[in-house]
Protein backbone atom coordinates (compact mmCIF):
# COMPACT_ATOMS: atom_id res chain seq x y z
CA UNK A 1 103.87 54.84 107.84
CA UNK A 2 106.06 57.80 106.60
CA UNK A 3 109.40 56.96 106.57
CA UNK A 4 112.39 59.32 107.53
CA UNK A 5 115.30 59.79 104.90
CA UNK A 6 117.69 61.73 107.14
CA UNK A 7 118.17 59.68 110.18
CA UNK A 8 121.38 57.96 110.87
CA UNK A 9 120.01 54.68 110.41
CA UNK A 10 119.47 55.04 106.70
CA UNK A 11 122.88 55.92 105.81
CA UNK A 12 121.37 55.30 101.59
CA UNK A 13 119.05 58.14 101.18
CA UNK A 14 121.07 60.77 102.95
CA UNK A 15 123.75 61.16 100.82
CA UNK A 16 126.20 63.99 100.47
CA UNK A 17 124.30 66.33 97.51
CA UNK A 18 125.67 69.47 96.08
CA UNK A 19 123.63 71.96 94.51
CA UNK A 20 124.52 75.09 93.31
CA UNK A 21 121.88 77.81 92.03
CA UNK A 22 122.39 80.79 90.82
CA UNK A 23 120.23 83.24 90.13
CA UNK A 24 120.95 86.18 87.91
CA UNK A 25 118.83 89.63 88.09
CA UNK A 26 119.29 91.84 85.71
CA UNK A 27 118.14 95.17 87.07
CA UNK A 28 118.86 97.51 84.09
CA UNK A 29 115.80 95.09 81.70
CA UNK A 30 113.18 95.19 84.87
CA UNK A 31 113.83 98.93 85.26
CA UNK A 32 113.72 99.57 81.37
CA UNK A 33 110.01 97.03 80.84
CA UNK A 34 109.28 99.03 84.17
CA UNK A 35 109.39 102.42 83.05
CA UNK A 36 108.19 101.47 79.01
CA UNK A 37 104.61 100.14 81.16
CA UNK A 38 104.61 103.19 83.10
CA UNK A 39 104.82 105.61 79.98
CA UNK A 40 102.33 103.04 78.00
CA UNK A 41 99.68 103.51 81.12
CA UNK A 42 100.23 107.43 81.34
CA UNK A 43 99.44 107.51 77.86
CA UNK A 44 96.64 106.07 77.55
CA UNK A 45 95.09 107.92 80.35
CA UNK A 46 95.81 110.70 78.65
CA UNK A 47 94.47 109.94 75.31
CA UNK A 48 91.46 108.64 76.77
CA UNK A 49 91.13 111.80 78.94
CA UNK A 50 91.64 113.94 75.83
CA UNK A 51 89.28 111.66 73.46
CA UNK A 52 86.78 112.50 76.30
CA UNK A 53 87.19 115.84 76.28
CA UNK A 54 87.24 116.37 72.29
CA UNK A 55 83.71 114.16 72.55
CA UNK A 56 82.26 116.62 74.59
CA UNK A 57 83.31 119.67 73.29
CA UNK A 58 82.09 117.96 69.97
CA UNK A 59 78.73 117.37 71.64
CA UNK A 60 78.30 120.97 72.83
CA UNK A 61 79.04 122.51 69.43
CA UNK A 62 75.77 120.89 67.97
């Protein structure tokens, strides 16, 4: 049997509770990790792309 905390009968459990939350984004840090990730994935595409290409170009030398 479940019982119900917020009818009128049970005037103990429904008290009067204030709660306050606040919740603080700071845009400039999520843009900043953002944009660091995006230059660390570009790069390493890149590098990988160009260690590819040096490896084959290596390759058809010999």
């Amino acid at each position: 049997m479940s019982k119900d905390c917020c009818s009128p009968k049970d005037s103990d459990c429904c008290e009067d509770v204030n709660v306050n939350v606040e919740v603080n984004v700071d845009v400039t840090k999520i843009v900043k990790y953002v944009c660091v990730t995006a230059v660390l994935i570009v790069g390493i595409i890149f590098g990988t792309n160009c260690y590819n290409k040096m490896q084959s170009n290596e390759r058809a030398q010999l």
